[in-house]
Structure formats: structure tokens, C-alpha cells
PDB file of N, CA and C in Angstrom:
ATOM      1  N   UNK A   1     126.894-225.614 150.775  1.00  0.00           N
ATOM      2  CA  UNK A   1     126.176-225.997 151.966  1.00  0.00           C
ATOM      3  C   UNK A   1     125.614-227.413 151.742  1.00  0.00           C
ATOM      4  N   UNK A   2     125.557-227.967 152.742  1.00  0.00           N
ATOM      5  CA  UNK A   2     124.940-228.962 152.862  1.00  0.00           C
ATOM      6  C   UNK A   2     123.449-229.424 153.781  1.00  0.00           C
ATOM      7  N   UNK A   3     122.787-229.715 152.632  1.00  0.00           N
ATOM      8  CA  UNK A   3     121.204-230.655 153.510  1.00  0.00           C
ATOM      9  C   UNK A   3     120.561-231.521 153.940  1.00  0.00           C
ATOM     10  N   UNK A   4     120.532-231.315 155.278  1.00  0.00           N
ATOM     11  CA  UNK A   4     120.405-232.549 156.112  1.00  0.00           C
ATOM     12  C   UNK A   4     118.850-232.019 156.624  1.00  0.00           C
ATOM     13  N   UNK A   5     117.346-233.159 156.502  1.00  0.00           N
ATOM     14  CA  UNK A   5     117.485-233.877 155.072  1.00  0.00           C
ATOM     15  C   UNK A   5     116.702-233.526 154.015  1.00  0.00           C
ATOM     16  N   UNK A   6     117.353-233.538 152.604  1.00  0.00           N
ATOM     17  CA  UNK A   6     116.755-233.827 151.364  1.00  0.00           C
ATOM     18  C   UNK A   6     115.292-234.119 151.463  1.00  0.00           C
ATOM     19  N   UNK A   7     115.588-235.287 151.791  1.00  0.00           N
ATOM     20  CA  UNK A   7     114.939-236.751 151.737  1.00  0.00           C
ATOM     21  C   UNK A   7     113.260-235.892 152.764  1.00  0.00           C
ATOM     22  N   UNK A   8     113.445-235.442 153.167  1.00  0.00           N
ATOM     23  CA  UNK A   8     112.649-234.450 154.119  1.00  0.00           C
ATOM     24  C   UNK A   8     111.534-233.925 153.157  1.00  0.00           C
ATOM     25  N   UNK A   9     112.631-232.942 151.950  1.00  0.00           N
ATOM     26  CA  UNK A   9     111.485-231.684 151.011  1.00  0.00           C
ATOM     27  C   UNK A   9     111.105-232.832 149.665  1.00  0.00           C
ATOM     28  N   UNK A  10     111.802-234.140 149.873  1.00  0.00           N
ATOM     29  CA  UNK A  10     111.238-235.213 148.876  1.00  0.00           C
ATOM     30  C   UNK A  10     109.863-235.693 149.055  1.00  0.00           C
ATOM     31  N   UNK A  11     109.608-235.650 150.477  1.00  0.00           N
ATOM     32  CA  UNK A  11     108.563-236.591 151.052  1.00  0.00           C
ATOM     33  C   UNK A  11     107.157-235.374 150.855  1.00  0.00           C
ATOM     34  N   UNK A  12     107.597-234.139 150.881  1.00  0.00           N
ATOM     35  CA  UNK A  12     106.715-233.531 150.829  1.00  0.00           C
ATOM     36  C   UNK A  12     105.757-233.413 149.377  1.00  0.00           C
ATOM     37  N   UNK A  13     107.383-232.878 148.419  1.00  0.00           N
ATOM     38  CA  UNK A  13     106.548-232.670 147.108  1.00  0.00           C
ATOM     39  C   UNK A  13     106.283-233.756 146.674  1.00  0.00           C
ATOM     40  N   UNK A  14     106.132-235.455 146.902  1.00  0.00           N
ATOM     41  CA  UNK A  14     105.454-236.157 146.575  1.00  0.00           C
ATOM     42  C   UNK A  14     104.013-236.248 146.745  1.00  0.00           C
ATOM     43  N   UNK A  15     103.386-235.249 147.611  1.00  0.00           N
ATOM     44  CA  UNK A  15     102.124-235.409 147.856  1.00  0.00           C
ATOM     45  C   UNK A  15     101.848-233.887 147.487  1.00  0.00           C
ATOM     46  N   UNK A  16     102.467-232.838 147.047  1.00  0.00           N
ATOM     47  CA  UNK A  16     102.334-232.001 147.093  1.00  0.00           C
ATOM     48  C   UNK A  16     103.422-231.054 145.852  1.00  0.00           C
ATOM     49  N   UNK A  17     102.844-231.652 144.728  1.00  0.00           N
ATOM     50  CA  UNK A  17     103.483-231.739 143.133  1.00  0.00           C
ATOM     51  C   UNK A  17     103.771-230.064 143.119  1.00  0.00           C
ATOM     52  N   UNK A  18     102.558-229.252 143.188  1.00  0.00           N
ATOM     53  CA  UNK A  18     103.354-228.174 142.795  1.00  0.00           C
ATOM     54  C   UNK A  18     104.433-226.708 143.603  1.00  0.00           C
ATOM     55  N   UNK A  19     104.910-228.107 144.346  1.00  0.00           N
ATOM     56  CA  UNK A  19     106.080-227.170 144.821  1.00  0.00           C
ATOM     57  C   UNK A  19     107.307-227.389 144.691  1.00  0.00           C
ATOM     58  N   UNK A  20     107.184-228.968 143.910  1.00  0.00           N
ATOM     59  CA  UNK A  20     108.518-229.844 143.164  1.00  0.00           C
ATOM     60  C   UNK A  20     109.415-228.822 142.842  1.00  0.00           C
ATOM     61  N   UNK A  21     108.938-228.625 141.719  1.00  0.00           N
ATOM     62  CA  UNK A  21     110.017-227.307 140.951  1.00  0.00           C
ATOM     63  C   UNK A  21     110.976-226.262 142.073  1.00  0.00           C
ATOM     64  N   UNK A  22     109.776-225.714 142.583  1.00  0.00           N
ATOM     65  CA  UNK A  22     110.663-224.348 143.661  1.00  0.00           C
ATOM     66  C   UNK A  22     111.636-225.433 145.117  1.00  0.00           C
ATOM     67  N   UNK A  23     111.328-226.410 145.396  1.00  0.00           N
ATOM     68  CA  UNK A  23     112.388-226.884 145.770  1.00  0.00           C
ATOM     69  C   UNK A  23     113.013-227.702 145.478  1.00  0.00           C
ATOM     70  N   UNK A  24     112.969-227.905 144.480  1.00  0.00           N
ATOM     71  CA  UNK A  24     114.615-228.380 143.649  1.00  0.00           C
ATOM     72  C   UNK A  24     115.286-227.374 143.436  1.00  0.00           C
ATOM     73  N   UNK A  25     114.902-226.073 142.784  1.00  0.00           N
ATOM     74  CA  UNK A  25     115.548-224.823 142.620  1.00  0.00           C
ATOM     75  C   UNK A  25     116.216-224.294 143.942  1.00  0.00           C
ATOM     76  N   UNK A  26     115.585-224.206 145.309  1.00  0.00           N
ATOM     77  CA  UNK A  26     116.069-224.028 146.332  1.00  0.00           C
ATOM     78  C   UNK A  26     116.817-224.996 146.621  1.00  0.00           C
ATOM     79  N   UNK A  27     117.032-225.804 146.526  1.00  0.00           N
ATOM     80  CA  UNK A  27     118.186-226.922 147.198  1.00  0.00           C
ATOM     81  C   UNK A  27     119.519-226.821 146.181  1.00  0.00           C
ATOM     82  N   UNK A  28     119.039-226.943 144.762  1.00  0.00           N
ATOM     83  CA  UNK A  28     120.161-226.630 144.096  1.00  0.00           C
ATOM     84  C   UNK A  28     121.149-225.277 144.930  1.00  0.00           C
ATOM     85  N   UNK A  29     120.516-224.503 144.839  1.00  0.00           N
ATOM     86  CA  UNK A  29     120.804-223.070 144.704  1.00  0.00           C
ATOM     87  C   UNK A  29     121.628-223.306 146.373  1.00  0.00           C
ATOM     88  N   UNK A  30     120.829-223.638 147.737  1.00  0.00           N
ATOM     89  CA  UNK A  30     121.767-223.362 148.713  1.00  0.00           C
ATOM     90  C   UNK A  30     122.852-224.820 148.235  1.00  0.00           C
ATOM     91  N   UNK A  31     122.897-225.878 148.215  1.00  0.00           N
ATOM     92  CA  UNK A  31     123.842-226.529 147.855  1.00  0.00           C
ATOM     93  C   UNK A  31     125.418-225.830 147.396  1.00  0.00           C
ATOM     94  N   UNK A  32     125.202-224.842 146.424  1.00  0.00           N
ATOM     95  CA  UNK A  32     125.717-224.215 146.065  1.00  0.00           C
ATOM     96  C   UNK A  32     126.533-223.008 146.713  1.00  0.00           C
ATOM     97  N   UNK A  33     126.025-222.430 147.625  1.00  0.00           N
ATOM     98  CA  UNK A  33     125.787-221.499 148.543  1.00  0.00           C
ATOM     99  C   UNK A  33     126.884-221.369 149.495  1.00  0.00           C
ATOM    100  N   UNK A  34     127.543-220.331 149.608  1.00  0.00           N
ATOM    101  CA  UNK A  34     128.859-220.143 150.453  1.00  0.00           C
ATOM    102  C   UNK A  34     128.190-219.574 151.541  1.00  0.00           C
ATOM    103  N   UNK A  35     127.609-219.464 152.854  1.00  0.00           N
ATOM    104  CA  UNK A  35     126.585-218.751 153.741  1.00  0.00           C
ATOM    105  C   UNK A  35     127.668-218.952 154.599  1.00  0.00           C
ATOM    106  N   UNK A  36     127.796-217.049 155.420  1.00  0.00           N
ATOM    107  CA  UNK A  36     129.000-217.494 156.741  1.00  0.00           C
ATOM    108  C   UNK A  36     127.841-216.768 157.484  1.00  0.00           C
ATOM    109  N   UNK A  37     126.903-216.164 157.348  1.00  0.00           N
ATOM    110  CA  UNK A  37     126.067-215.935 158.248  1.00  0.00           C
ATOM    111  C   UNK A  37     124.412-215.382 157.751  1.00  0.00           C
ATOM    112  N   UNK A  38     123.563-215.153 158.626  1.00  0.00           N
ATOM    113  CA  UNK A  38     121.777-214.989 158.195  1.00  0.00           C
ATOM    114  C   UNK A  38     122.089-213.756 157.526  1.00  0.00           C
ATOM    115  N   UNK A  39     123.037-212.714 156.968  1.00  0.00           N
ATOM    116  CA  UNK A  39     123.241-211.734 155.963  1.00  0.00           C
ATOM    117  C   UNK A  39     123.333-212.086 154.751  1.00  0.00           C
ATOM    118  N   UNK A  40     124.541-213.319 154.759  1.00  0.00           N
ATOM    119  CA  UNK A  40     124.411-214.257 153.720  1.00  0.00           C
ATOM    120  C   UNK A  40     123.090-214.375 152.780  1.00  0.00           C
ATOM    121  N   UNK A  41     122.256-215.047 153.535  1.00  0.00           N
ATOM    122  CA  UNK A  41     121.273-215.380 153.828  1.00  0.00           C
ATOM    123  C   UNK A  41     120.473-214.584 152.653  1.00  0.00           C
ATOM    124  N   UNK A  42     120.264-213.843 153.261  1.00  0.00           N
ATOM    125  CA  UNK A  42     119.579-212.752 153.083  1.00  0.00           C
ATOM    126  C   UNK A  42     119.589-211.724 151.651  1.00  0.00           C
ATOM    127  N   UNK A  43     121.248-211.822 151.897  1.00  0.00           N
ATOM    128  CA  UNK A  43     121.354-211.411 150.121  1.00  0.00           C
ATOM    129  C   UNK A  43     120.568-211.887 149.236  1.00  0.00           C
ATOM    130  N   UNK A  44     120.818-212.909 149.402  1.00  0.00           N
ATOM    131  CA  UNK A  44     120.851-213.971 148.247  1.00  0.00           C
ATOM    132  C   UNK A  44     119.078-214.108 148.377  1.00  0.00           C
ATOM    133  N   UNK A  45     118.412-214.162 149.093  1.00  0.00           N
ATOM    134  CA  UNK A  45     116.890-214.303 149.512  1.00  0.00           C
ATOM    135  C   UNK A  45     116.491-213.039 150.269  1.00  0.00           C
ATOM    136  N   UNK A  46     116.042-212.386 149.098  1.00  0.00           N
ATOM    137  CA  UNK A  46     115.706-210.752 150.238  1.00  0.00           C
ATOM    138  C   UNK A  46     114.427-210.958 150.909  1.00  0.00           C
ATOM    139  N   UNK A  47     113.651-212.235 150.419  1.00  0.00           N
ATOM    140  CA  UNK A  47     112.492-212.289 151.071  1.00  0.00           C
ATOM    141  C   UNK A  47     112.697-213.634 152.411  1.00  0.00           C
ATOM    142  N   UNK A  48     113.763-213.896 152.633  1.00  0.00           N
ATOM    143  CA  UNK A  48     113.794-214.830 153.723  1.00  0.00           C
ATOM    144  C   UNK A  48     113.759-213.751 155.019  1.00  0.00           C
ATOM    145  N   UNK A  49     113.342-214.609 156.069  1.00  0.00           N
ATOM    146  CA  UNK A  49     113.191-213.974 157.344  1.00  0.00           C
ATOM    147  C   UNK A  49     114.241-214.822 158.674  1.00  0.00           C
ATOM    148  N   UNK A  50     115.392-214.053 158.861  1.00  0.00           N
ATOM    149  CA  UNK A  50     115.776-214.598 160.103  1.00  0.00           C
ATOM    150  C   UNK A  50     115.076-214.750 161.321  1.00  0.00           C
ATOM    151  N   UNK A  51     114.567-215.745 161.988  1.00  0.00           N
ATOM    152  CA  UNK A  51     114.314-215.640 163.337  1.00  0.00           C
ATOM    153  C   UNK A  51     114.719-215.766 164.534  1.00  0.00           C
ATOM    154  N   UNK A  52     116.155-216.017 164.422  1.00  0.00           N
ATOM    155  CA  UNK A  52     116.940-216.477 165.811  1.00  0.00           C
ATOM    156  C   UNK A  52     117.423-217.490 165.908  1.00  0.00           C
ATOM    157  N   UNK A  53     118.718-218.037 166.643  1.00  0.00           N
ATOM    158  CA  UNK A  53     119.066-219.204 166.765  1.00  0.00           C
ATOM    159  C   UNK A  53     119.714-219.413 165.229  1.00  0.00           C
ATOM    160  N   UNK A  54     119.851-218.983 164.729  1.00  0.00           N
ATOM    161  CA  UNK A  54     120.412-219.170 163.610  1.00  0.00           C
ATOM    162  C   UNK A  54     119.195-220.643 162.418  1.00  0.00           C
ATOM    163  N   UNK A  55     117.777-219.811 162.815  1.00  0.00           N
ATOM    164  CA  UNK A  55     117.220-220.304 161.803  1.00  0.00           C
ATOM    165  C   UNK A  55     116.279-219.228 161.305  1.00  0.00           C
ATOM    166  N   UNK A  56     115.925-219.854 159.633  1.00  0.00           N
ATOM    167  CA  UNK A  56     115.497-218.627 158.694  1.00  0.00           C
ATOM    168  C   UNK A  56     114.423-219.210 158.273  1.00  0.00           C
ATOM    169  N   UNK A  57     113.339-218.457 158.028  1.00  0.00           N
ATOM    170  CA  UNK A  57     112.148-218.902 157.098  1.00  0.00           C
ATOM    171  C   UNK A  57     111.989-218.709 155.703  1.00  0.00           C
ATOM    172  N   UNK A  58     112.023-219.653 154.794  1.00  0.00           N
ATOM    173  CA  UNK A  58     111.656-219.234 153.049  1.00  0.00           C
ATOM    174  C   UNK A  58     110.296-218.906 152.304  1.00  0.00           C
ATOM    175  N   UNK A  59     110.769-218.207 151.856  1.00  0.00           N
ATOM    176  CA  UNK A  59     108.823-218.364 151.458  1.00  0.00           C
ATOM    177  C   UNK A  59     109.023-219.108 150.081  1.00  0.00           C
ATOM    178  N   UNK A  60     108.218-220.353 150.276  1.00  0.00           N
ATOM    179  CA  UNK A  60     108.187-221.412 148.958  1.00  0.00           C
ATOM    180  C   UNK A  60     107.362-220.849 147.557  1.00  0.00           C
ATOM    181  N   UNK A  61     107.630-220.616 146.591  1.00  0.00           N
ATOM    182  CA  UNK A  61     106.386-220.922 145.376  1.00  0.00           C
ATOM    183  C   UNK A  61     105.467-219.697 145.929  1.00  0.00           C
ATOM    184  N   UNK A  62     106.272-218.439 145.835  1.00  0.00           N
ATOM    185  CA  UNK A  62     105.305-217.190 146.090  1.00  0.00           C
ATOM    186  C   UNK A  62     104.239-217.087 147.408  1.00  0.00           C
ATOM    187  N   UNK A  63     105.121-217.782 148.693  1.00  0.00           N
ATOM    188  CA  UNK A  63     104.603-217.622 149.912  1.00  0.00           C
ATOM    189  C   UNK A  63     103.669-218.491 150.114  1.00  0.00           C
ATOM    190  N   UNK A  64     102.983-219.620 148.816  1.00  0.00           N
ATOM    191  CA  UNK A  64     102.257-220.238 149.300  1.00  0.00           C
ATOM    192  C   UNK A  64     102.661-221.721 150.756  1.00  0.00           C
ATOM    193  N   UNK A  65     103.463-221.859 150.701  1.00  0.00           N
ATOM    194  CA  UNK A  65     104.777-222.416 151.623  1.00  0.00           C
ATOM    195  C   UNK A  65     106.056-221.745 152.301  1.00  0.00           C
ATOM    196  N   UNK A  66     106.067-222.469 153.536  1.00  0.00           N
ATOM    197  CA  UNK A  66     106.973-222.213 154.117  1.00  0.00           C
ATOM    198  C   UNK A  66     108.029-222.815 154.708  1.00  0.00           C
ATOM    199  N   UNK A  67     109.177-222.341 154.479  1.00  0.00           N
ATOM    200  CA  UNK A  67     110.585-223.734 154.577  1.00  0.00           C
ATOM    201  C   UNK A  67     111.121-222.940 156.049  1.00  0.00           C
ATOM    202  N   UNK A  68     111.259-223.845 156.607  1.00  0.00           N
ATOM    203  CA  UNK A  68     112.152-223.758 158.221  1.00  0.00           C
ATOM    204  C   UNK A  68     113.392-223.738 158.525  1.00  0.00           C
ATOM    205  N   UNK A  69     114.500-223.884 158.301  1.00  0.00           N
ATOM    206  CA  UNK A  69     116.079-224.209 158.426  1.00  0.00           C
ATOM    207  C   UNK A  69     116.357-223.905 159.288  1.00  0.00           C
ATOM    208  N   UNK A  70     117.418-224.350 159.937  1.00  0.00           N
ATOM    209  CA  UNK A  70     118.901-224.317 160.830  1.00  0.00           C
ATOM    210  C   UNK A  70     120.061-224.544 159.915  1.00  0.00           C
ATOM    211  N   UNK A  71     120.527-223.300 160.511  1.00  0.00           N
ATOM    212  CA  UNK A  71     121.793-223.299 159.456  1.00  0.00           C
ATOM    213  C   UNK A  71     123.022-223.503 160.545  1.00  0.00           C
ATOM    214  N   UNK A  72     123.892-224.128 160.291  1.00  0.00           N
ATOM    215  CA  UNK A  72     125.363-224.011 161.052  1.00  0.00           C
ATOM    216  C   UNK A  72     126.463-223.461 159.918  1.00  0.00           C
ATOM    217  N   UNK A  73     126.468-222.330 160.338  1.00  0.00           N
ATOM    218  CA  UNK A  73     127.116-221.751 159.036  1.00  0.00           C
ATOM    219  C   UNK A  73     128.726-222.163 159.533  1.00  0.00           C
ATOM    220  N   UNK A  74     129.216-222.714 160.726  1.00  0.00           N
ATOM    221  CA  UNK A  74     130.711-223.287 160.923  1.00  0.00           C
ATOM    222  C   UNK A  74     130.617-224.197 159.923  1.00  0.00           C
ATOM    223  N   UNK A  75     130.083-225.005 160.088  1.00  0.00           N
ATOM    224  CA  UNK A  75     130.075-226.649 159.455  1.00  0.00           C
ATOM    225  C   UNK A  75     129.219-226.956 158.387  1.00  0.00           C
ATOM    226  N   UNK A  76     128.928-225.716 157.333  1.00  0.00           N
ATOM    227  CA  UNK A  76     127.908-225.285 156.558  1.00  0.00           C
ATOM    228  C   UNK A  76     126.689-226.571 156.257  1.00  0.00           C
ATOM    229  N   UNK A  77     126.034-226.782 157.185  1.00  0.00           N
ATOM    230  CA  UNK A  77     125.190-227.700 157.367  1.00  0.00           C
ATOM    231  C   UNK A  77     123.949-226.968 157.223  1.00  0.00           C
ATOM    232  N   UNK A  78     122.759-227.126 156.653  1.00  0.00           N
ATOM    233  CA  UNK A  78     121.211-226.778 156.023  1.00  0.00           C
ATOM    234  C   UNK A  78     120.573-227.469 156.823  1.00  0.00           C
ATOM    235  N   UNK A  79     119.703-227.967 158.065  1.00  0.00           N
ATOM    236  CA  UNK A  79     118.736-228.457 158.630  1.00  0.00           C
ATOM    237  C   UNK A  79     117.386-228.146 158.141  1.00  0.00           C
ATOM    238  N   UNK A  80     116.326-229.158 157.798  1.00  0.00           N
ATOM    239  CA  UNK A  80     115.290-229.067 157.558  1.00  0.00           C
ATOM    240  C   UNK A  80     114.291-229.015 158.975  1.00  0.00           C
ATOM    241  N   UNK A  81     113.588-227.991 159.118  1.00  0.00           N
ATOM    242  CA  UNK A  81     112.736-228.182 160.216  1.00  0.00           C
ATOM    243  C   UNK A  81     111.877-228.591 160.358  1.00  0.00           C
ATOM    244  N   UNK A  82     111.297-227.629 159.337  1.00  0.00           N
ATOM    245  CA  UNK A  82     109.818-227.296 158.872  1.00  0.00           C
ATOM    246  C   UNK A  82     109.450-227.110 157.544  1.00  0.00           C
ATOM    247  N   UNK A  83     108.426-227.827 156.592  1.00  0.00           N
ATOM    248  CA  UNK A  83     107.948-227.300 155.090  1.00  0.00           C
ATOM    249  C   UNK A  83     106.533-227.434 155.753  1.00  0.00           C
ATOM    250  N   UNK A  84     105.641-226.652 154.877  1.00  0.00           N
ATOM    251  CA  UNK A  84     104.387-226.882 154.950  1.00  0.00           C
ATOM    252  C   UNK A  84     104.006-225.646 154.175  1.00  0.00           C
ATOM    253  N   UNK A  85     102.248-225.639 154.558  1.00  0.00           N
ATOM    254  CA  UNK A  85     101.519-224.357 153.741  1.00  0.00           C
ATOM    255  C   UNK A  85     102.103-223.154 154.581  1.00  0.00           C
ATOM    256  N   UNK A  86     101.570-222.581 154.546  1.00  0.00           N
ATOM    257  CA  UNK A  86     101.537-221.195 155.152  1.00  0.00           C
ATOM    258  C   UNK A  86     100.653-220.924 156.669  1.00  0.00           C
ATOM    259  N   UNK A  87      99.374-222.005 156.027  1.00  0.00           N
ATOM    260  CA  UNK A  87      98.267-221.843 157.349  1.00  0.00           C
ATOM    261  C   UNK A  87      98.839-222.794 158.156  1.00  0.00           C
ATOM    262  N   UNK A  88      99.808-224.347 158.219  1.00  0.00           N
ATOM    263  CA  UNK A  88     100.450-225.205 158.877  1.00  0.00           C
ATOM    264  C   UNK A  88     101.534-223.812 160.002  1.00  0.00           C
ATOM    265  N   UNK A  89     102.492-223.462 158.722  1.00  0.00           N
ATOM    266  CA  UNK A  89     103.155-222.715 159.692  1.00  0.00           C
ATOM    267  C   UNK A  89     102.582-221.371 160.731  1.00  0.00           C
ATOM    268  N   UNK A  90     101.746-220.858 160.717  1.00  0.00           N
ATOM    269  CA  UNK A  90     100.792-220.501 161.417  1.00  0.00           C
ATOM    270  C   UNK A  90     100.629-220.909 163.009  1.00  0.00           C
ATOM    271  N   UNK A  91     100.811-222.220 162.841  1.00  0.00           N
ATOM    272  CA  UNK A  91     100.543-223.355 164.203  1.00  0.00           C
ATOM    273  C   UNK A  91     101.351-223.175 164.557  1.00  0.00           C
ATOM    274  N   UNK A  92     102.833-223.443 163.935  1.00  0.00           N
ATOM    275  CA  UNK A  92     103.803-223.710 164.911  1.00  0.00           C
ATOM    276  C   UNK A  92     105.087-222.956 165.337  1.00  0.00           C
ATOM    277  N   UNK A  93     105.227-222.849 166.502  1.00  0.00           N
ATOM    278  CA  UNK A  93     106.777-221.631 166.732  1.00  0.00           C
ATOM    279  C   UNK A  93     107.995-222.609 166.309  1.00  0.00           C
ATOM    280  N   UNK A  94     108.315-221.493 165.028  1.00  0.00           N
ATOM    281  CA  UNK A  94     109.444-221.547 164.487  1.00  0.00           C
ATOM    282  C   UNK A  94     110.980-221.540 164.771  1.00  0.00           C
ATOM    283  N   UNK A  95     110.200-220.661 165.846  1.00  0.00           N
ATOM    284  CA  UNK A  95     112.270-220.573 166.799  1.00  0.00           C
ATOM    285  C   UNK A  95     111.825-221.868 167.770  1.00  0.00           C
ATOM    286  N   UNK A  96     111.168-222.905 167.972  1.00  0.00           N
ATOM    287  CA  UNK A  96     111.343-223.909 168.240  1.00  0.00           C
ATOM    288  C   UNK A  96     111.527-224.970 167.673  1.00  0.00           C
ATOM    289  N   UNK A  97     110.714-224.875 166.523  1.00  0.00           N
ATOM    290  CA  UNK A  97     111.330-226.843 166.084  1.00  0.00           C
ATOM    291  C   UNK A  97     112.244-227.077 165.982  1.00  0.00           C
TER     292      UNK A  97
END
């Protein structure tokens, strides 16, 4: 799969060091990742949550964060939506951004 953008979960853990680790591990890992659909998904992350539209929520670094995606599992493309805390995602509807 591919992530469009990186450059996105870079900007974050620069201000926000200890979540470096768990997403590099997550990016490695879907990079890697053959996903033909949110089952996919799911295997592989029993704690991710599909919400529709073909985007999923991660829980970062033991839920203290939360990762947003759009996945196009045709064109195995990773969209970044959303990272933040937990109380950020709180605010905002997810099956929208």
C-alpha cells in the first residue's frame, strides 16, 4: 500500500515525540500490506474500527491517538485524514474528513 501523506504523520510526531515509534511501525507495516478490503484491515488490526466510506480508525500508542485513513483498496492508496489525541478526535466526524 501506499501513503499519501507521510509527510502528514511526520509533521505530527515532530511536536509530538512519543508517538514517533508507533508510527513508523504503522507505516512500515501498511506499506507492506496487501489490503483488498476493511476485513483486510481488520485482520491484521483487530483493534481498528471501520467507519464507512471505506475509512478506518487506528488506535495509536495504546489509544492514546487516533489515525484516520481512506483507503482505496483498487489503487492500494493509504490517505491520511486525521492524527491527533483521542480528545481532538472526539471533535471531529470521522466519516467526514
Amino acid at each position: 500500500m501506499r501513503i499519501i501523506a507521510v509527510s502528514t504523520l511526520k509533521k505530527y510526531w515532530e511536536t509530538h515525540r512519543e508517538v514517533e515509534q508507533p508510527l513508523r511501525a504503522w507505516c512500515y507495516e501498511v506499506e507492506h500490506a496487501e489490503w483488498r478490503s476493511s476485513h483486510d484491515v481488520v485482520r491484521h488490526y483487530p483493534y481498528s474500527d471501520p467507519i464507512g466510506d471505506n475509512r478506518v480508525v487506528f488506535n495509536i500508542k495504546g489509544n492514546h491517538n487516533r489515525l484516520v485513513v481512506k483507503i482505496h483498496y483498487n489503487t492500494k492508496v493509504v490517505y491520511i485524514r486525521f492524527i491527533g489525541t483521542h480528545e481532538e478526535y472526539d471533535r471531529i466526524n470521522a466519516e467526514m474528513i
